[in-house]
C-alpha atoms as a PDB file:
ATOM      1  CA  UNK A   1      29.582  23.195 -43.632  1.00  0.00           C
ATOM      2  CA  UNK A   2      26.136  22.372 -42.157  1.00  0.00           C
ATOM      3  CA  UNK A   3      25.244  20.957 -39.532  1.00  0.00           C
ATOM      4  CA  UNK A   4      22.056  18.843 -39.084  1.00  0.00           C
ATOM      5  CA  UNK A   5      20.654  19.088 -35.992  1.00  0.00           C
ATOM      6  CA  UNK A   6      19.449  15.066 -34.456  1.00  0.00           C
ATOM      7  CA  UNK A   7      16.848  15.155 -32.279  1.00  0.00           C
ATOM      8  CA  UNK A   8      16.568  11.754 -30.560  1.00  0.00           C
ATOM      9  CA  UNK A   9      12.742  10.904 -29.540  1.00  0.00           C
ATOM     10  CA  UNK A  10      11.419  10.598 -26.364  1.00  0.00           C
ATOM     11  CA  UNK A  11      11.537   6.701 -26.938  1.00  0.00           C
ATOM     12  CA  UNK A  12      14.898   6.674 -27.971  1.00  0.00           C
ATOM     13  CA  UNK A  13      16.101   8.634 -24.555  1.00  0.00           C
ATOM     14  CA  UNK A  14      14.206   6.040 -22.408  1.00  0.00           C
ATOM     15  CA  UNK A  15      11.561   8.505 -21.437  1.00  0.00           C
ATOM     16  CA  UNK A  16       7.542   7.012 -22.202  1.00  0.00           C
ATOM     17  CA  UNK A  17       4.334   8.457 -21.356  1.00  0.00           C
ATOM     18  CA  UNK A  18       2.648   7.397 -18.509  1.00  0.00           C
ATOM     19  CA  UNK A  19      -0.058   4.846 -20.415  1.00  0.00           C
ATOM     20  CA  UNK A  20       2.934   3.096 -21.538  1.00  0.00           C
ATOM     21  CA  UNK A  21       4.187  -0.217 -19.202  1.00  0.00           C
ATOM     22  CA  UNK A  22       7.906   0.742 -20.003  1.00  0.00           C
ATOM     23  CA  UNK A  23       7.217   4.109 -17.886  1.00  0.00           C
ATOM     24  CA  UNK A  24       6.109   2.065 -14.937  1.00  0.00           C
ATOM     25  CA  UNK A  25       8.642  -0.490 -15.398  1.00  0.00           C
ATOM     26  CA  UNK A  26      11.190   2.241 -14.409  1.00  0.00           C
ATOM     27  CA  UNK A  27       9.229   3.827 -11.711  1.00  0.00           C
ATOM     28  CA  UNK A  28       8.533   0.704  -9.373  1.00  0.00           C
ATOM     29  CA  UNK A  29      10.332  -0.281  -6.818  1.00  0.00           C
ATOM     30  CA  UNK A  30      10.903  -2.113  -3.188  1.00  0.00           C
ATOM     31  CA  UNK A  31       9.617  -0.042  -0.363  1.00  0.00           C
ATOM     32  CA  UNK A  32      12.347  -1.576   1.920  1.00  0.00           C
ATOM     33  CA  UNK A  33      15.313  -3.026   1.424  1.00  0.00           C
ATOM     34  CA  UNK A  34      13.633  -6.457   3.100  1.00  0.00           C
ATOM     35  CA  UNK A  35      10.700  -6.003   0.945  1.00  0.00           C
ATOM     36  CA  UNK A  36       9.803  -9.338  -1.782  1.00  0.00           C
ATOM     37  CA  UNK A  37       7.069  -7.696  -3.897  1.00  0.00           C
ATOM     38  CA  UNK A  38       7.066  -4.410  -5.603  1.00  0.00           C
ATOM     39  CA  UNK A  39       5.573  -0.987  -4.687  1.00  0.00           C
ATOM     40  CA  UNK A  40       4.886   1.825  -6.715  1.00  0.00           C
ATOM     41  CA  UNK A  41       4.990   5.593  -4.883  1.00  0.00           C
ATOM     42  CA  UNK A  42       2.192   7.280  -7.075  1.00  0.00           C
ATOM     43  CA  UNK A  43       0.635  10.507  -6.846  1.00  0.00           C
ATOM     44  CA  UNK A  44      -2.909  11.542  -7.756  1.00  0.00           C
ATOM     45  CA  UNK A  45      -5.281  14.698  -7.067  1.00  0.00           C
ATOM     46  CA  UNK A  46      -2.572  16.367  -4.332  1.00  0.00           C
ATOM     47  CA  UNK A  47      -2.060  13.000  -2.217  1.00  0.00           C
ATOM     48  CA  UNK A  48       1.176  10.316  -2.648  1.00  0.00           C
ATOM     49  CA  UNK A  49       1.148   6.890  -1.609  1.00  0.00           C
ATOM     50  CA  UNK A  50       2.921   4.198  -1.886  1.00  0.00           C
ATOM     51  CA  UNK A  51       0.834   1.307  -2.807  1.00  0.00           C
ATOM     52  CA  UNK A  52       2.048  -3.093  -2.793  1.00  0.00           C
ATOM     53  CA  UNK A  53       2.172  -4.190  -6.327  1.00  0.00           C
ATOM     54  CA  UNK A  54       1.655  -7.735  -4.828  1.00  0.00           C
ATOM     55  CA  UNK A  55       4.210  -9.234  -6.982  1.00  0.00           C
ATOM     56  CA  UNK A  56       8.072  -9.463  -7.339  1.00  0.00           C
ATOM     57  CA  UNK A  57       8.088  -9.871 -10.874  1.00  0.00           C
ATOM     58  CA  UNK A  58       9.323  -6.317 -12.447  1.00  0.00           C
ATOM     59  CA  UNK A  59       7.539  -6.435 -15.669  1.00  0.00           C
ATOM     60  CA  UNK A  60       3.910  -7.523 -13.748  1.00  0.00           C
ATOM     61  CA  UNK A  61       4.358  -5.181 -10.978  1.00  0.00           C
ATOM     62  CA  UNK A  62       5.004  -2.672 -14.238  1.00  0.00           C
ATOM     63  CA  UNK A  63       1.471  -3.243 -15.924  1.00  0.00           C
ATOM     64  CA  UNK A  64      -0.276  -3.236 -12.136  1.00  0.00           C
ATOM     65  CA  UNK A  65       1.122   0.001 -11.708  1.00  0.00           C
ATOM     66  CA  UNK A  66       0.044   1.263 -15.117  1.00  0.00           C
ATOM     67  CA  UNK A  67      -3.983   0.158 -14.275  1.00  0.00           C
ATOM     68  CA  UNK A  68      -3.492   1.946 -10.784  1.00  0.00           C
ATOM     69  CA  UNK A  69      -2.431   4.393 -12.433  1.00  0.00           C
ATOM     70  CA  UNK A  70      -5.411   4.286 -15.053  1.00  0.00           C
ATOM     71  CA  UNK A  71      -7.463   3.780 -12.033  1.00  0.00           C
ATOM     72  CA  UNK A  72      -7.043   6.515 -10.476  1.00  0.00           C
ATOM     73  CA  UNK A  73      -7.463   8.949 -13.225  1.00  0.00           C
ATOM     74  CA  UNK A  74     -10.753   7.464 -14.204  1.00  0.00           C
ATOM     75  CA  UNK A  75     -12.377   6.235 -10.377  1.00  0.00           C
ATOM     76  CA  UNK A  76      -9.856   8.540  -8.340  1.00  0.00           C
ATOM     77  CA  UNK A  77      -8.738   7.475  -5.051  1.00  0.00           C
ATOM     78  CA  UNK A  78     -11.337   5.813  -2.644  1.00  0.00           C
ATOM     79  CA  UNK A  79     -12.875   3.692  -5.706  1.00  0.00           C
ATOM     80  CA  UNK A  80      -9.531   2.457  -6.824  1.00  0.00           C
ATOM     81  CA  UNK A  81      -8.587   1.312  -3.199  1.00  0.00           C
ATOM     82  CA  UNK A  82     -11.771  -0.310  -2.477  1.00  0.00           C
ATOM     83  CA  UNK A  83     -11.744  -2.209  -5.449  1.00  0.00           C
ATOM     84  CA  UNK A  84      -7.651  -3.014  -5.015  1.00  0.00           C
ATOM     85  CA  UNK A  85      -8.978  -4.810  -1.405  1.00  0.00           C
ATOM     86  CA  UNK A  86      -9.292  -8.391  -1.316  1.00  0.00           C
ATOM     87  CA  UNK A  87     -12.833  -9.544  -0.797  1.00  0.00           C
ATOM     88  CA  UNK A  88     -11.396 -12.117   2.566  1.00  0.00           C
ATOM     89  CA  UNK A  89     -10.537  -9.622   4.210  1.00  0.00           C
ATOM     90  CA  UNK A  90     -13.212  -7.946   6.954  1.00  0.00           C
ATOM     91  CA  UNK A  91     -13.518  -4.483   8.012  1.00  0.00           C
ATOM     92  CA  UNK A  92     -11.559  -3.057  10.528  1.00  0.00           C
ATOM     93  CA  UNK A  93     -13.146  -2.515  14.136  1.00  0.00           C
ATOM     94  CA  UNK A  94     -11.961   0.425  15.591  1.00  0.00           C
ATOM     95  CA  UNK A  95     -14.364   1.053  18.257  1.00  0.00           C
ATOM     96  CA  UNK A  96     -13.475  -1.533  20.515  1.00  0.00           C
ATOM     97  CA  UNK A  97     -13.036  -2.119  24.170  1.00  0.00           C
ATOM     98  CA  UNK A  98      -9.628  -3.248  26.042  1.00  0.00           C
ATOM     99  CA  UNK A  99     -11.093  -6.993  26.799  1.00  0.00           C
ATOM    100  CA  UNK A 100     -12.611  -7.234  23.068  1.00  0.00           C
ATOM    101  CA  UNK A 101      -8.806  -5.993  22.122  1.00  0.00           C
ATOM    102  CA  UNK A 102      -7.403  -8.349  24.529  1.00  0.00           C
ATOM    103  CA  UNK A 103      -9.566 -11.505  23.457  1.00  0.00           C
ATOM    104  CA  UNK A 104      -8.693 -10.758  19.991  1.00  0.00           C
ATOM    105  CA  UNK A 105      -4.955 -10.867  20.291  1.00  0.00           C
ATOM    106  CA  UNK A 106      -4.854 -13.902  22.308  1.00  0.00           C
ATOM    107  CA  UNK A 107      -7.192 -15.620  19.753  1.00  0.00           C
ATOM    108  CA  UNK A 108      -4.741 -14.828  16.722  1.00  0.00           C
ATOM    109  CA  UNK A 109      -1.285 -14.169  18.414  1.00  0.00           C
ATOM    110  CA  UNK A 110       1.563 -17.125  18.933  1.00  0.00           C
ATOM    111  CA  UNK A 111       1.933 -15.348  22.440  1.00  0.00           C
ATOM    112  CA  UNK A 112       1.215 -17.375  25.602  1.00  0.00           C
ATOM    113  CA  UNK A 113      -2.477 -15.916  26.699  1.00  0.00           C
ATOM    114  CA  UNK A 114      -1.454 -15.408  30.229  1.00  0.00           C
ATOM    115  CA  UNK A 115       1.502 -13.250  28.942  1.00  0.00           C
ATOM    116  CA  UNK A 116      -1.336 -11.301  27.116  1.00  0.00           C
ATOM    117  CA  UNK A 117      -3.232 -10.837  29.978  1.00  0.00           C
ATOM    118  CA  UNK A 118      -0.809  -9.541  32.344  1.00  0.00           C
ATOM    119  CA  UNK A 119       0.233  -7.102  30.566  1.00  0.00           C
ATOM    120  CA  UNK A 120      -3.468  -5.655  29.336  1.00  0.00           C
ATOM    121  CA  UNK A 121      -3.677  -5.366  33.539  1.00  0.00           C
ATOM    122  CA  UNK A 122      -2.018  -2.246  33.628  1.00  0.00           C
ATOM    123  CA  UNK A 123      -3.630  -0.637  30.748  1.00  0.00           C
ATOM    124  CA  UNK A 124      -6.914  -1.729  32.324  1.00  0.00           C
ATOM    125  CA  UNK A 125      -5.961   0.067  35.835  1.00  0.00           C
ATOM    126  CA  UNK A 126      -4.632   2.486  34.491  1.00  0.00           C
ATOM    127  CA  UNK A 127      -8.357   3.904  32.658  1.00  0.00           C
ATOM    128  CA  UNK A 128     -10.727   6.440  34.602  1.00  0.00           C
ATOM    129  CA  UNK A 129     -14.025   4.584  36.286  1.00  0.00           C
ATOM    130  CA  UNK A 130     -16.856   6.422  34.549  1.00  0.00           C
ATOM    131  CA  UNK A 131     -19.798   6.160  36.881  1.00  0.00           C
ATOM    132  CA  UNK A 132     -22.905   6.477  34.658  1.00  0.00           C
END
């Protein structure tokens, strides 16, 4: 008696190539437990991140993975997240002082101002006096 030998396809065994949504359906996933939208944990030219899908529906968040992924083959890294960035959004100030830190906390913060300022005091007291 012989035997045929049934090889199942890729397709059939629930594995898809990466241009294909269905692979991304399977890889995305919530960050947290606590998390609402989903993230996909993608790797690309020896770095990993995990990047927001910005949506909690599982087949979306699937076909925004799969242009990330796209993406980032084609623009790599810095291009795709610039162009992922919403436009409202400004650019970070990192150079800043204490009172320009200060200022802008008690300008966008639901905590009391004076609460804010007493406890920037120490901080403040607590940096060298430069004397140029």
């Amino acid at each position: 008696m012989i035997k045929k030998v049934i090889k199942k396809s890729e397709i059939e065994l629930g594995r898809f190539p990466k241009t294909d949504v269905r692979y991304w359906e399977q890889k995305v996933a919530f960050q947290t437990p606590v998390s609402r939208t989903y993230s996909i944990q993608i790797q690309h030219a020896g770095r990993r991140s995990w990047i927001n899908l910005r949506t909690p529906n599982k087949s979306k968040a699937g076909l925004e993975a799969r242009k990330l992924y796209e993406s980032l083959r084609a623009n790599g890294w810095e291009e795709t997240l610039r162009r992922r960035k919403p436009k409202d959004v400004p650019d970070k100030n990192i150079n800043v002082t204490i009172n320009e830190y200060v200022e802008a906390v008690k300008a966008r913060s639901a905590i009391f101002p004076k609460t804010v300022e007493s406890t920037a005091q120490p901080c403040a007291r607590s940096l060298p006096i430069s004397s140029t």
